[in-house]
PDB file of N, CA and C in Angstrom:
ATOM      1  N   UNK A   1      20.270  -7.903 -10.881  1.00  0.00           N
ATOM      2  CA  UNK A   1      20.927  -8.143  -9.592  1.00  0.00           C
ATOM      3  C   UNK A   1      19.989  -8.927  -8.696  1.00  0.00           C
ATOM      4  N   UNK A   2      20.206  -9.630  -7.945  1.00  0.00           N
ATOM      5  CA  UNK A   2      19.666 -11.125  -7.342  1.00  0.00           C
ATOM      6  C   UNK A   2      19.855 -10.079  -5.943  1.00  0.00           C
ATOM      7  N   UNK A   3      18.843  -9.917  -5.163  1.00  0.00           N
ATOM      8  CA  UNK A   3      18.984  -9.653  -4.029  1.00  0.00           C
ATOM      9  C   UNK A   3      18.480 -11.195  -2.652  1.00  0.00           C
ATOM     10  N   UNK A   4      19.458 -11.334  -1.788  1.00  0.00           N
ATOM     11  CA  UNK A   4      19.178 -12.669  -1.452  1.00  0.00           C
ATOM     12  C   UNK A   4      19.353 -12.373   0.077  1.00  0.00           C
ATOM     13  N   UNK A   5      18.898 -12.723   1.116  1.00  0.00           N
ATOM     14  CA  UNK A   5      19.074 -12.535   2.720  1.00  0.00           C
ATOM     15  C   UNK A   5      20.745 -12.723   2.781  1.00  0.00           C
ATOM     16  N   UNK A   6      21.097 -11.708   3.867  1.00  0.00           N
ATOM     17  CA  UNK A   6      22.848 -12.069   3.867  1.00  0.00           C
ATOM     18  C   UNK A   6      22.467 -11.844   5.770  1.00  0.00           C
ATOM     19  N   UNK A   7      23.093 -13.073   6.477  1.00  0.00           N
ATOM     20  CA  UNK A   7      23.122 -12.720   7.459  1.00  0.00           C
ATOM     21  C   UNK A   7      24.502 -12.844   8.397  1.00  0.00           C
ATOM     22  N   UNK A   8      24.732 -11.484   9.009  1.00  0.00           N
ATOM     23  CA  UNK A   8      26.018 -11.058   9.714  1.00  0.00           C
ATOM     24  C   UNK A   8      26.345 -11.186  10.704  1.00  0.00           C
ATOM     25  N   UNK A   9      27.370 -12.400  11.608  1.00  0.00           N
ATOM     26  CA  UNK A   9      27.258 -12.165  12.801  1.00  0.00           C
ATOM     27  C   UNK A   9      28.559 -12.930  13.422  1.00  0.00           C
ATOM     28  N   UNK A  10      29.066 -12.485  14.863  1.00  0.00           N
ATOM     29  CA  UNK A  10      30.483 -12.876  14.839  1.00  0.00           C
ATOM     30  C   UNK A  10      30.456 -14.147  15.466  1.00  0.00           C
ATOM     31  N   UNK A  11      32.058 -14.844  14.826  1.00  0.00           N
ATOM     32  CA  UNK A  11      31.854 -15.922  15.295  1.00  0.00           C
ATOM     33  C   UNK A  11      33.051 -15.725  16.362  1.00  0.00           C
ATOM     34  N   UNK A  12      33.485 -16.425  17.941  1.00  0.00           N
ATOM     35  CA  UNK A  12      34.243 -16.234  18.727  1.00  0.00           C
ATOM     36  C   UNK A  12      34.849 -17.633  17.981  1.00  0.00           C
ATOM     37  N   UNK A  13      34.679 -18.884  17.339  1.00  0.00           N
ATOM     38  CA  UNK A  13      35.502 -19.691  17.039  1.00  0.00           C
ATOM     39  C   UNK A  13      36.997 -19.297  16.152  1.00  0.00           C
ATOM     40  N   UNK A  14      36.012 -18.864  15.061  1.00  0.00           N
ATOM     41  CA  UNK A  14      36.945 -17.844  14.405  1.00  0.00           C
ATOM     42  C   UNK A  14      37.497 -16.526  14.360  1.00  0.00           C
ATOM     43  N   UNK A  15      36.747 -16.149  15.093  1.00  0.00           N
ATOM     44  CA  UNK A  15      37.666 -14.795  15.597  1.00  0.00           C
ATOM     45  C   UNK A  15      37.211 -13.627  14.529  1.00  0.00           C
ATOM     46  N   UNK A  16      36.017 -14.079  13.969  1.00  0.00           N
ATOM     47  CA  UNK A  16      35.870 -12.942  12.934  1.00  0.00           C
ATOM     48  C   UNK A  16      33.959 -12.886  12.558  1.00  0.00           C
ATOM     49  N   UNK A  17      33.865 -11.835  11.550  1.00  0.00           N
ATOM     50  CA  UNK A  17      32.663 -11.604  11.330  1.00  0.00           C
ATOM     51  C   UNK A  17      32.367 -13.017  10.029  1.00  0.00           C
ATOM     52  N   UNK A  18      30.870 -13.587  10.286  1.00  0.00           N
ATOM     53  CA  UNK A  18      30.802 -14.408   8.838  1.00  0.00           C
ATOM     54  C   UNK A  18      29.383 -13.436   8.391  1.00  0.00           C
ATOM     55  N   UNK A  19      29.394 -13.633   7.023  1.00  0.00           N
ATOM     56  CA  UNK A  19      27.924 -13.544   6.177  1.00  0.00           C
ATOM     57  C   UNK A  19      28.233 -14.840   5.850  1.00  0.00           C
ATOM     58  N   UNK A  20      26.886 -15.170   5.587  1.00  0.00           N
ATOM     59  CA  UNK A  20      26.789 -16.097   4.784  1.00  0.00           C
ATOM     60  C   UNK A  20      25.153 -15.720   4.234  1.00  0.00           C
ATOM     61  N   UNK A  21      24.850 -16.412   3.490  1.00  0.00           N
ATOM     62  CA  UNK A  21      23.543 -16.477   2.691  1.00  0.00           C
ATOM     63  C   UNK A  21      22.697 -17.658   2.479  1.00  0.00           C
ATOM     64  N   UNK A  22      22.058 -17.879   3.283  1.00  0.00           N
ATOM     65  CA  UNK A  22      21.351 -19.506   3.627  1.00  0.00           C
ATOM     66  C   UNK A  22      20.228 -19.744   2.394  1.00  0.00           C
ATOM     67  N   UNK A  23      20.070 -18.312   1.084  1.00  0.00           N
ATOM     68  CA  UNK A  23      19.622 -19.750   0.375  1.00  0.00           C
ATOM     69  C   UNK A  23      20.216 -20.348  -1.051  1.00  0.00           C
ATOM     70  N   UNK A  24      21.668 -19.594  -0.881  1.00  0.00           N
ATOM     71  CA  UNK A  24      22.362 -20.469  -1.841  1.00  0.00           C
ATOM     72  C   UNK A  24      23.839 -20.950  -0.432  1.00  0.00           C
ATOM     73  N   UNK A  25      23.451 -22.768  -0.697  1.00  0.00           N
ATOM     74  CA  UNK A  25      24.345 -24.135  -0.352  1.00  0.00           C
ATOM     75  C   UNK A  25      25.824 -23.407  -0.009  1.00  0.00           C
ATOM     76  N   UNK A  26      26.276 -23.141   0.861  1.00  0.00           N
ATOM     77  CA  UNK A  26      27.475 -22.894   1.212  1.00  0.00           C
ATOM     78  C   UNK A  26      28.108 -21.359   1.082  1.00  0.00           C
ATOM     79  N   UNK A  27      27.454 -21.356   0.293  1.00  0.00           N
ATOM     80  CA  UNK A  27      27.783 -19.594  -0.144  1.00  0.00           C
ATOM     81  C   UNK A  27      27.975 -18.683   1.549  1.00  0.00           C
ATOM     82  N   UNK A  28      29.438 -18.269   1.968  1.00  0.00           N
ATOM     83  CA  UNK A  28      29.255 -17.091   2.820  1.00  0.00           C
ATOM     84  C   UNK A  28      30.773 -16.610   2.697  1.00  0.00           C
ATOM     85  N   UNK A  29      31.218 -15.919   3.403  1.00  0.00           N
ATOM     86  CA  UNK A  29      32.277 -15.197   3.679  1.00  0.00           C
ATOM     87  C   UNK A  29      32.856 -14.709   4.996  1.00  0.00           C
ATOM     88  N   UNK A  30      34.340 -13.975   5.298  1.00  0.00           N
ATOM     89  CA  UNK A  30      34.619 -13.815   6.604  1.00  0.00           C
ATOM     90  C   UNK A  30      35.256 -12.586   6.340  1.00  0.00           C
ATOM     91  N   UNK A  31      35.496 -11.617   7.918  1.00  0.00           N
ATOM     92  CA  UNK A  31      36.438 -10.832   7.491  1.00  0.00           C
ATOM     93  C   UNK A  31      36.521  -9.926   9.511  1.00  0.00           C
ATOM     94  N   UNK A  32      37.447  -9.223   9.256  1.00  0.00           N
ATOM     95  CA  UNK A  32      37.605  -8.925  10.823  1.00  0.00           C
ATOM     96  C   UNK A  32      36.506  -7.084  10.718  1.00  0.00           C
ATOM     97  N   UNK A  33      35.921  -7.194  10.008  1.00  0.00           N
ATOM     98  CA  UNK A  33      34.929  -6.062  10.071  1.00  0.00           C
ATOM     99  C   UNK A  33      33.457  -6.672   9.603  1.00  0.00           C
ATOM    100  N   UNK A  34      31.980  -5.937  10.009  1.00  0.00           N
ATOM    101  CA  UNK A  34      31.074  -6.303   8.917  1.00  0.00           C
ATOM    102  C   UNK A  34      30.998  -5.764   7.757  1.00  0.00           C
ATOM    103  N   UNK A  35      31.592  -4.527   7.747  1.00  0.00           N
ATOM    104  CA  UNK A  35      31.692  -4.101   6.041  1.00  0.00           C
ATOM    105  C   UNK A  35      32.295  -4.986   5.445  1.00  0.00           C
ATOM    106  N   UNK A  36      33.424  -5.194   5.921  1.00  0.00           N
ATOM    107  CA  UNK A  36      34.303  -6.270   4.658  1.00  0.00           C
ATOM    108  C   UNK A  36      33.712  -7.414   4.755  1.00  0.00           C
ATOM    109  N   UNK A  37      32.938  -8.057   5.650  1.00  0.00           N
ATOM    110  CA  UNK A  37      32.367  -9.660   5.455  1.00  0.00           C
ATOM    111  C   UNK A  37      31.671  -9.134   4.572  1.00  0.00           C
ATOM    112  N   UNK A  38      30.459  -8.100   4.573  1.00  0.00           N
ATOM    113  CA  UNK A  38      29.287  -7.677   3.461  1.00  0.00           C
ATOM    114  C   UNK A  38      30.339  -7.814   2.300  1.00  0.00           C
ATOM    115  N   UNK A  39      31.191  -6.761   1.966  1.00  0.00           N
ATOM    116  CA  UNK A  39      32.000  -6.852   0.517  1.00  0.00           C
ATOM    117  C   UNK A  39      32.334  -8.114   0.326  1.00  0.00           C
ATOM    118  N   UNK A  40      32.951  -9.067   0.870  1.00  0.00           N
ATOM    119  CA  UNK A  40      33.623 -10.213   0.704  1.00  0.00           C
ATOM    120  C   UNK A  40      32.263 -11.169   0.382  1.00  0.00           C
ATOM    121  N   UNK A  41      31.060 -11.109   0.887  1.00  0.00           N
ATOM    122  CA  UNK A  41      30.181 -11.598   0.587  1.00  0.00           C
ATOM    123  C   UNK A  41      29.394 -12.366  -0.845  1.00  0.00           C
ATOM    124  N   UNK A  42      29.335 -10.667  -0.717  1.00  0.00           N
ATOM    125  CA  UNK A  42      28.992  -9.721  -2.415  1.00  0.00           C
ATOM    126  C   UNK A  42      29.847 -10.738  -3.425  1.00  0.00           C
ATOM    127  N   UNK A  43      31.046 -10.762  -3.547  1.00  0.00           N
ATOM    128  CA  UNK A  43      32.119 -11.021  -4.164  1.00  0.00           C
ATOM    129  C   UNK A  43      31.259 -12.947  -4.179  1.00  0.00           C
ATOM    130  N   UNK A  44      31.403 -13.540  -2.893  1.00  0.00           N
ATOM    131  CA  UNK A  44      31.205 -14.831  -3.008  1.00  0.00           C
ATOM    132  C   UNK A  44      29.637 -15.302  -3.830  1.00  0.00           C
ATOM    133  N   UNK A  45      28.475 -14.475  -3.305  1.00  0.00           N
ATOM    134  CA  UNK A  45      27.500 -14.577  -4.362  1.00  0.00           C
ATOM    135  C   UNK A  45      27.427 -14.406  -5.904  1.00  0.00           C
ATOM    136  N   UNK A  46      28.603 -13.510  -6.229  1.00  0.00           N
ATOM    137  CA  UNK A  46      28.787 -13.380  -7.643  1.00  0.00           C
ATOM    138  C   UNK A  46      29.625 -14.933  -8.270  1.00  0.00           C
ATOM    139  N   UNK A  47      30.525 -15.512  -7.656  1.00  0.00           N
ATOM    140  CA  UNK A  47      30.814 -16.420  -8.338  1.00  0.00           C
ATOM    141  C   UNK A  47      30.063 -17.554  -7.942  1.00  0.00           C
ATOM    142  N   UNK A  48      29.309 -17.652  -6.660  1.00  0.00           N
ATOM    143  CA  UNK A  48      28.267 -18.710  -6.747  1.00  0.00           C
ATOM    144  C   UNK A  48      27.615 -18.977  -7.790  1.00  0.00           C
ATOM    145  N   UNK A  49      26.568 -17.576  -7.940  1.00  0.00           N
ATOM    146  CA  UNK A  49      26.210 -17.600  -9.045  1.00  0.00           C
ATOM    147  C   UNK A  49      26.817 -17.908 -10.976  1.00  0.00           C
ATOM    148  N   UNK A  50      27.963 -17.242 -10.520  1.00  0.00           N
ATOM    149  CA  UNK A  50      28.451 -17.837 -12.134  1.00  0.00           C
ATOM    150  C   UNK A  50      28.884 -18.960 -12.314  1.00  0.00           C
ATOM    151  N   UNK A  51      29.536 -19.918 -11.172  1.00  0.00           N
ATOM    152  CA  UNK A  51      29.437 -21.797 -11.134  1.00  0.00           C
ATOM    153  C   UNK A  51      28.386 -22.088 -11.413  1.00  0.00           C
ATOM    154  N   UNK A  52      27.023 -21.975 -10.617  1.00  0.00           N
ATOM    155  CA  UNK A  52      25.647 -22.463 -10.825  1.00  0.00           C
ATOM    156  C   UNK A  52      25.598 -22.411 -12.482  1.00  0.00           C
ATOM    157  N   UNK A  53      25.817 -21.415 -13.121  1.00  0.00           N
ATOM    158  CA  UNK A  53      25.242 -21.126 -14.574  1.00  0.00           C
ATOM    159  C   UNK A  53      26.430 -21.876 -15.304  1.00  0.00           C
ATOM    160  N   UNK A  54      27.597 -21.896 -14.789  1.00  0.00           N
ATOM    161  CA  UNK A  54      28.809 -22.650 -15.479  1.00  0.00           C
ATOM    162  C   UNK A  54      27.830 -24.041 -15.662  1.00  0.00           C
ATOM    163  N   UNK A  55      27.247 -24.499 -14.470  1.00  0.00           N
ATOM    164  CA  UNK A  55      27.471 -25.994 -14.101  1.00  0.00           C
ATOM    165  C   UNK A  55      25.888 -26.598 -15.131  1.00  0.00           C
ATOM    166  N   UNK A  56      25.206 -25.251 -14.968  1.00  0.00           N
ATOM    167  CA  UNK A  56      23.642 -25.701 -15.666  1.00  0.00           C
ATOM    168  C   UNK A  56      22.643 -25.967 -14.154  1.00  0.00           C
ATOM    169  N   UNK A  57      23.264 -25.190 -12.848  1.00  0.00           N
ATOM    170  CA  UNK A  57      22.535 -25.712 -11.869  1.00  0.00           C
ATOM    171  C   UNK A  57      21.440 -24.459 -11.629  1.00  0.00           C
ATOM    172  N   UNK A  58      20.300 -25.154 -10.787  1.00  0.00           N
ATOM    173  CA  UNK A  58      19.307 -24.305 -10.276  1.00  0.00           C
ATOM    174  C   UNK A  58      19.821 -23.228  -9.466  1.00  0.00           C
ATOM    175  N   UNK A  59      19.131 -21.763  -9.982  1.00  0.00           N
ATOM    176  CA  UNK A  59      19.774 -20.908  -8.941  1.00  0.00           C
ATOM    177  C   UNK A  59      18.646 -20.701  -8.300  1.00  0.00           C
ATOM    178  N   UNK A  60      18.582 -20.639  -6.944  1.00  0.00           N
ATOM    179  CA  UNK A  60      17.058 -20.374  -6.348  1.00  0.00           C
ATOM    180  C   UNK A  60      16.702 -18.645  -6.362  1.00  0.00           C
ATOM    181  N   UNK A  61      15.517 -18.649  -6.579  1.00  0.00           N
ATOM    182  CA  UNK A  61      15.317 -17.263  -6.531  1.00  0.00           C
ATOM    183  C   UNK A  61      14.723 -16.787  -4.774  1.00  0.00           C
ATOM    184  N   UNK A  62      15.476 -15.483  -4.720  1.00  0.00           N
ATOM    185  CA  UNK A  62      15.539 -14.603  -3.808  1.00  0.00           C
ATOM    186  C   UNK A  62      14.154 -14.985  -2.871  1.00  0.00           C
ATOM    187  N   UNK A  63      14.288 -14.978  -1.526  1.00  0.00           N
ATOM    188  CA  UNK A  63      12.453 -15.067  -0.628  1.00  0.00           C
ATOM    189  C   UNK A  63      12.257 -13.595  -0.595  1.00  0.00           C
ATOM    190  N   UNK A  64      11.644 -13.311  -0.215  1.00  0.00           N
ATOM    191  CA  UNK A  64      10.912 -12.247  -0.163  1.00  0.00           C
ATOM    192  C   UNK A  64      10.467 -12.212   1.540  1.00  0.00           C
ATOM    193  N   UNK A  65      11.524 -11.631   2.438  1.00  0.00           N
ATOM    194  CA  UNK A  65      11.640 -11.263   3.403  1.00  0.00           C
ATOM    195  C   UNK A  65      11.582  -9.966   4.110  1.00  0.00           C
ATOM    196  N   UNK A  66      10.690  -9.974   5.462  1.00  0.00           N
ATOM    197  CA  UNK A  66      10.168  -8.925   6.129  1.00  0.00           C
ATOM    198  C   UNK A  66      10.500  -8.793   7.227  1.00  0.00           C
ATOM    199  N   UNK A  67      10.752  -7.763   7.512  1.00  0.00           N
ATOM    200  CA  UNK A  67      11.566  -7.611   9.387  1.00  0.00           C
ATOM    201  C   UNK A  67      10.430  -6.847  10.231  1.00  0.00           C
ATOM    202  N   UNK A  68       9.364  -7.627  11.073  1.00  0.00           N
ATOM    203  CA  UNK A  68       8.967  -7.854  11.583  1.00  0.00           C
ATOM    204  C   UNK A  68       9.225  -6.851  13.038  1.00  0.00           C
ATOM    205  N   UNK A  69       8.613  -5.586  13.289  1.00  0.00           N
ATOM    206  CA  UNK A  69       9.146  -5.043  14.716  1.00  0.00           C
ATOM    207  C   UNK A  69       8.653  -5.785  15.663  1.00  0.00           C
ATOM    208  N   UNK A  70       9.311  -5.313  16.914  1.00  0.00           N
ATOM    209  CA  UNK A  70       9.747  -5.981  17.792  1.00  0.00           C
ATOM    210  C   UNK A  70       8.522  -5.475  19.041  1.00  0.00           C
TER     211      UNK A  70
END
């Protein structure tokens, strides 16, 4: 399992929550909760990933990120 930064936050354009995942190219998701953007997410990294391997493309591996107190 590929653990990768997912970051959650609402958009007022759309009217809803996005994840997305900034280090795979386009990869994110929407949904009118953050649980379901997280699930819906989940879902979009899995077939990112299985195009990338369909296609023969680089999958980048995971950063290694720290949350920093405040």
């Amino acid at each position: 399992m590929y653990k990768y930064q997912i970051l959650i936050y609402w958009s007022d354009e759309d009217q809803a929550f996005i994840a997305e995942v900034p280090e795979l190219p386009g990869c994110m998701a929407h949904a009118t909760s953050q649980t379901e953007a997280l699930a819906n997410v989940k879902d979009a990294i899995e077939l990112w990933l299985d195009t990338a391997r369909e296609f023969g493309d680089v999958i980048p591996e995971p950063q290694h990120w720290r949350l920093v107190p405040a």
